[in-house]
N, C-alpha and C. Protein backbone atom coordinates (compact mmCIF):
# COMPACT_ATOMS: atom_id res chain seq x y z
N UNK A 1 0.84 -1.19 0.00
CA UNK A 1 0.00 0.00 0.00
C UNK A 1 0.89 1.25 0.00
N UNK A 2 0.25 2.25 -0.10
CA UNK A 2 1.15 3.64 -0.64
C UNK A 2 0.35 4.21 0.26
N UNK A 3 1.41 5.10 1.46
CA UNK A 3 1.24 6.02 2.13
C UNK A 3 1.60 7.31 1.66
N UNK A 4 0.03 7.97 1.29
CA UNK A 4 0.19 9.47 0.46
C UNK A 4 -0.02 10.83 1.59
N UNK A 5 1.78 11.27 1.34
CA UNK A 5 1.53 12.12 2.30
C UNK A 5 1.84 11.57 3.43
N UNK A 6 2.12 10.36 3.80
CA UNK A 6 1.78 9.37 5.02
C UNK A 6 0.95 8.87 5.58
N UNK A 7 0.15 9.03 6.68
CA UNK A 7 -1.09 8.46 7.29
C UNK A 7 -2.13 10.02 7.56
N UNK A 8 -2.48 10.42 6.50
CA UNK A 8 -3.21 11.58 6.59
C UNK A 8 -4.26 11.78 7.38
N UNK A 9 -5.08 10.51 7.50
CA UNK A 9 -6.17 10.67 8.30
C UNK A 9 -6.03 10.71 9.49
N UNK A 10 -4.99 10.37 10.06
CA UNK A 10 -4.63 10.16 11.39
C UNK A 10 -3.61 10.86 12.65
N UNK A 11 -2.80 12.05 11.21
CA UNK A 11 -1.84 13.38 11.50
C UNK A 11 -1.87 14.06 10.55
N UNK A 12 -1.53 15.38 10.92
CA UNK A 12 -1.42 16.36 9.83
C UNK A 12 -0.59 15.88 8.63
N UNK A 13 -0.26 16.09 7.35
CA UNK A 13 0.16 15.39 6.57
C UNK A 13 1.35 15.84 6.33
N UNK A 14 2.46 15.11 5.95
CA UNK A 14 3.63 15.88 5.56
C UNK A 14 4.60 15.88 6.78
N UNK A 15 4.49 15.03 8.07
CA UNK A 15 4.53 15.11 9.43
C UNK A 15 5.46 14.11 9.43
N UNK A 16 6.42 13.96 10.19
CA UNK A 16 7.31 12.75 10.49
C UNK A 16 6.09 12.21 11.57
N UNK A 17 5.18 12.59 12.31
CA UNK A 17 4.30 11.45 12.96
C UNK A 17 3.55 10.71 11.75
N UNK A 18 3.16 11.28 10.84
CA UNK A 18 2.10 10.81 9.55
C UNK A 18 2.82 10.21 9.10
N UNK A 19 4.83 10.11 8.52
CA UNK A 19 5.45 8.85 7.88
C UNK A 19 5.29 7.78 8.65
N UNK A 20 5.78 8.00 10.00
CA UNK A 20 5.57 6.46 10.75
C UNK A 20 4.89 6.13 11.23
N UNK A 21 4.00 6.93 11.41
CA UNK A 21 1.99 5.89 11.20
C UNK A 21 1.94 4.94 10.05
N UNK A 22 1.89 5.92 8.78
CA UNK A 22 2.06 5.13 7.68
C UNK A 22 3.04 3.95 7.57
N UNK A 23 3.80 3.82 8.00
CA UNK A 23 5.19 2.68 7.83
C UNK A 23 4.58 1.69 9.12
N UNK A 24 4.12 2.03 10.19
CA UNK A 24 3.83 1.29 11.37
C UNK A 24 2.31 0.77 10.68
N UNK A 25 1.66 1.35 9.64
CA UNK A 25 0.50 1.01 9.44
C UNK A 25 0.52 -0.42 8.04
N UNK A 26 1.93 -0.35 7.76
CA UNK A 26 2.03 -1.35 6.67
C UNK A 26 2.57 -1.13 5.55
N UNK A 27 2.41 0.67 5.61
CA UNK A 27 2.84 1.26 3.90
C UNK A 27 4.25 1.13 3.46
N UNK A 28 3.86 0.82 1.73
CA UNK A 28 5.17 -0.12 1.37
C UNK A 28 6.12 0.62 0.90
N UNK A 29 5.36 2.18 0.37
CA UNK A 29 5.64 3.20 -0.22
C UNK A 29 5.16 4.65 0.72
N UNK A 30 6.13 5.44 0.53
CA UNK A 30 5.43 7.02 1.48
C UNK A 30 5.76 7.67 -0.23
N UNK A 31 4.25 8.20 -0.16
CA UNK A 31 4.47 9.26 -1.15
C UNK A 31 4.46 10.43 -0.37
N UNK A 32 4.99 11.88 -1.30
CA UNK A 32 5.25 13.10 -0.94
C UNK A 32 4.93 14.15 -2.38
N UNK A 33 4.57 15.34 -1.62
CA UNK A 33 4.42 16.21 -2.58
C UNK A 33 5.80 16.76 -2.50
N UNK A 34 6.49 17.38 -3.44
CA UNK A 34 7.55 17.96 -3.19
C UNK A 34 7.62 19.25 -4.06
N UNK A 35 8.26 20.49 -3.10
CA UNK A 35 8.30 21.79 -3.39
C UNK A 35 9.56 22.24 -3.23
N UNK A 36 10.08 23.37 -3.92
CA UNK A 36 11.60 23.89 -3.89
C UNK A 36 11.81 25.07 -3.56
N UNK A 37 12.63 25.49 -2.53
CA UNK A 37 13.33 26.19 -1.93
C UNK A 37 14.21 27.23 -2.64
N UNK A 38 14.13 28.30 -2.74
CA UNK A 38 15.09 29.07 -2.78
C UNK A 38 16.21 28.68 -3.64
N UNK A 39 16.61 27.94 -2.73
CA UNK A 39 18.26 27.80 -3.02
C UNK A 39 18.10 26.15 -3.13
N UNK A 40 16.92 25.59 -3.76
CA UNK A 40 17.04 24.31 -5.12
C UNK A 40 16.82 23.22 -3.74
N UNK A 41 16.79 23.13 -2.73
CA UNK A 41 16.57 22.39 -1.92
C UNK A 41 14.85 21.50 -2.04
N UNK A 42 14.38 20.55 -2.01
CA UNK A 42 13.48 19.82 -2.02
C UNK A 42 13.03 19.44 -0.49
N UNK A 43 11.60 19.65 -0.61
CA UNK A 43 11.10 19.53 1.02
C UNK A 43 9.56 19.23 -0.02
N UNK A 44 9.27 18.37 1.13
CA UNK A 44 7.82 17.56 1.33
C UNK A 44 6.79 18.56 1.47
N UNK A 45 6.14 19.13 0.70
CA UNK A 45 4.92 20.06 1.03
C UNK A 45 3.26 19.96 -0.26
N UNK A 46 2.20 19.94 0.43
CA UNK A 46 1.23 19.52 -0.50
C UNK A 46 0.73 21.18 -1.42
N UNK A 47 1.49 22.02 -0.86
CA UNK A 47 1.83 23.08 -2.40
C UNK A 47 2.62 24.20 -2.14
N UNK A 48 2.93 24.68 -3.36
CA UNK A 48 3.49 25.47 -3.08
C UNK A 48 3.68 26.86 -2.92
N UNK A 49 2.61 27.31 -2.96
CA UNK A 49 2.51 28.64 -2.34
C UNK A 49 1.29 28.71 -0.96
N UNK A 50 1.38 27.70 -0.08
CA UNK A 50 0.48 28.16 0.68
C UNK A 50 0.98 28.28 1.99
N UNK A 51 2.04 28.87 2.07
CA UNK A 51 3.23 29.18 3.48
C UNK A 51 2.09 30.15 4.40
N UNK A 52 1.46 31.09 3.66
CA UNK A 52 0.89 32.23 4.30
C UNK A 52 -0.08 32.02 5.21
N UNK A 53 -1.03 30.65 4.68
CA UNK A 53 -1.89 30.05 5.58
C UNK A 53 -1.70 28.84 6.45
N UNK A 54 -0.62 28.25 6.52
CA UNK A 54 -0.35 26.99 7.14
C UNK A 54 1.07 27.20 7.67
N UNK A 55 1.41 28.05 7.74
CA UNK A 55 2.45 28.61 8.75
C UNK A 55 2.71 29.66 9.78
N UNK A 56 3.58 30.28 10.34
CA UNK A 56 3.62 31.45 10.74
C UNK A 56 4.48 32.39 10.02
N UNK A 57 4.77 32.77 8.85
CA UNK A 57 5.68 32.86 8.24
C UNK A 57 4.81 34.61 8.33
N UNK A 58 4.05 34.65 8.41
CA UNK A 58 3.88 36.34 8.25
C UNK A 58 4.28 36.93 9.85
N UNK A 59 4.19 35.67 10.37
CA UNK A 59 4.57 36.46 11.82
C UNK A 59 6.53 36.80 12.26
N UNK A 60 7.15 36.66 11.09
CA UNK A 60 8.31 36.59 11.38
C UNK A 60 8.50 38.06 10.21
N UNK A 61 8.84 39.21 10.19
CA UNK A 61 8.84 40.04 9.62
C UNK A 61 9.62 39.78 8.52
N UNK A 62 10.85 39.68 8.96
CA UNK A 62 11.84 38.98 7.76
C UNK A 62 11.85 38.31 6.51
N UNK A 63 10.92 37.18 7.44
CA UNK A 63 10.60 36.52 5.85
C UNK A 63 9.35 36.65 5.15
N UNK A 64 7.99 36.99 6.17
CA UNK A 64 7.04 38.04 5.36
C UNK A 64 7.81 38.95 4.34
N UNK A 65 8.65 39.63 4.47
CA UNK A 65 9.44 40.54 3.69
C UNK A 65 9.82 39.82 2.04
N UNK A 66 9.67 38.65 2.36
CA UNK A 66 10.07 37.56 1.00
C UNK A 66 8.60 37.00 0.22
N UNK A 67 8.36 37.19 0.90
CA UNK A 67 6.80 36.51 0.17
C UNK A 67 6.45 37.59 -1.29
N UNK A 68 6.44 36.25 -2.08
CA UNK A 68 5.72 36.87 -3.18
C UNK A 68 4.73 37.74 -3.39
N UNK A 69 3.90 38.16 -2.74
CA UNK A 69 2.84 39.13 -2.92
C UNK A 69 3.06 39.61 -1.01
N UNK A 70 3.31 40.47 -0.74
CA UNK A 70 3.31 41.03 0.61
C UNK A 70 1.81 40.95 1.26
N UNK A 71 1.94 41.00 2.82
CA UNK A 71 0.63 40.71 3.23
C UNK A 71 -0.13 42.51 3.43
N UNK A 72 -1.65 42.03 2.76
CA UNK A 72 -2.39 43.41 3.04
C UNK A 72 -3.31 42.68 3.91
N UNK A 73 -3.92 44.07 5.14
CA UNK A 73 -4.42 43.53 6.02
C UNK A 73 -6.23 44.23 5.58
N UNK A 74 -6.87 43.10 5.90
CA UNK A 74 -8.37 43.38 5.67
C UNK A 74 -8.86 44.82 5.64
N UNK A 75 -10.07 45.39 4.82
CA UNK A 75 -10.37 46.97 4.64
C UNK A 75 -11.86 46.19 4.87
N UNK A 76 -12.78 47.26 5.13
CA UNK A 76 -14.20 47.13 5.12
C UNK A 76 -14.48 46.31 3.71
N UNK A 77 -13.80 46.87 2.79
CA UNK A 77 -14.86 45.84 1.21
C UNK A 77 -13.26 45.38 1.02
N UNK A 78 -12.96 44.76 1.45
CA UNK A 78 -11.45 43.60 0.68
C UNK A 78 -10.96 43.16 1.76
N UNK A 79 -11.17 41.27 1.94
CA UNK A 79 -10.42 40.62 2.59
C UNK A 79 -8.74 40.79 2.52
N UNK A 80 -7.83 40.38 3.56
CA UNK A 80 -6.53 40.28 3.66
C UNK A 80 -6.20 39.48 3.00
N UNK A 81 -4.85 39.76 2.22
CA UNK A 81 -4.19 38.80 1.45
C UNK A 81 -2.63 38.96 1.69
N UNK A 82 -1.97 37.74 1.23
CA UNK A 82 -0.50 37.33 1.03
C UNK A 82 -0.52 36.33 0.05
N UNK A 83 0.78 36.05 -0.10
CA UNK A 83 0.99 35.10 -1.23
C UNK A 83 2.41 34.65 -0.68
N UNK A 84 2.93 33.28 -0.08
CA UNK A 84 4.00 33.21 0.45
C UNK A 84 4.77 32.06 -0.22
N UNK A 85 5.39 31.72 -1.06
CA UNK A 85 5.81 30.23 -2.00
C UNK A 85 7.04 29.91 -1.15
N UNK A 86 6.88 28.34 -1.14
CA UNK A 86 8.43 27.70 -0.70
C UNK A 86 9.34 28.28 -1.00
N UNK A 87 9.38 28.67 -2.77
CA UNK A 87 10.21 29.33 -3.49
C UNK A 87 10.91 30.56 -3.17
N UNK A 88 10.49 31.08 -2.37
CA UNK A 88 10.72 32.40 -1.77
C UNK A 88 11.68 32.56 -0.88
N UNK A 89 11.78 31.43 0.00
CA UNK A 89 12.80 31.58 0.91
C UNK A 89 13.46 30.32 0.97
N UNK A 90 14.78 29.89 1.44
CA UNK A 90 15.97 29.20 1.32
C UNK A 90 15.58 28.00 2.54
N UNK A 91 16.20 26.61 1.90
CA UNK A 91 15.81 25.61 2.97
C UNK A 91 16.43 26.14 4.69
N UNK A 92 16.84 26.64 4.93
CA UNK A 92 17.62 27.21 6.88
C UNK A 92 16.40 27.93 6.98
N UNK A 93 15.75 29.05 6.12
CA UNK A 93 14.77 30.02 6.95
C UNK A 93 13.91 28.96 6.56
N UNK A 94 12.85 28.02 5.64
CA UNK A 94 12.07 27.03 5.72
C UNK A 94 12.39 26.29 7.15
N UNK A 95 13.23 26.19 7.60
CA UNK A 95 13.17 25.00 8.41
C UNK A 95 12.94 25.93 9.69
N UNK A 96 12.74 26.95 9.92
CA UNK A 96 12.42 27.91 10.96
C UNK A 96 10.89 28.13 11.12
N UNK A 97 10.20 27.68 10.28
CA UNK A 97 8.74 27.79 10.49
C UNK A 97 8.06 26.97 10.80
């Protein structure tokens, strides 16, 4: 069996707990999404521009500062937006979030 992502239903995905669920669960295979870094590095992520919502990456000024589309904060008629890609920042600051 092919663990996609790892054991998704059972941890967040993309998780060293979700590979070895999956591997403790039987899987013969771990699949992964994979996204690139900056500086050409490959890391496990199910896409690649969605740092802005599944991280804290706007809370670190620095590398908010890198994000592809900078964050605007909500107005009466326009929700808040960012746009934050793997691509944006280098596997050392990735591994900080």
């Amino acid at each position: 069996s092919i663990g996609h992502r790892g054991a998704a239903l059972h941890f967040p995905e993309h998780t060293a707990e979700s590979y070895t669920a999956a591997i403790e669960q039987g899987a013969g295979i771990i699949e992964c999404d994979v996204a690139v870094t900056k500086d050409g590095e490959l890391v496990c992520r199910h896409a690649q521009c969605d740092l802005h919502t599944t991280t804290n990456i706007l809370g670190n000024p620095a590398l908010a500062a890198k994000c592809t589309t900078a964050f605007t904060p909500a107005t009466a008629t326009t929700g808040a937006s960012a746009r934050c890609c793997t691509s944006d920042i280098t596997l050392a600051e990735f591994m900080t979030l």
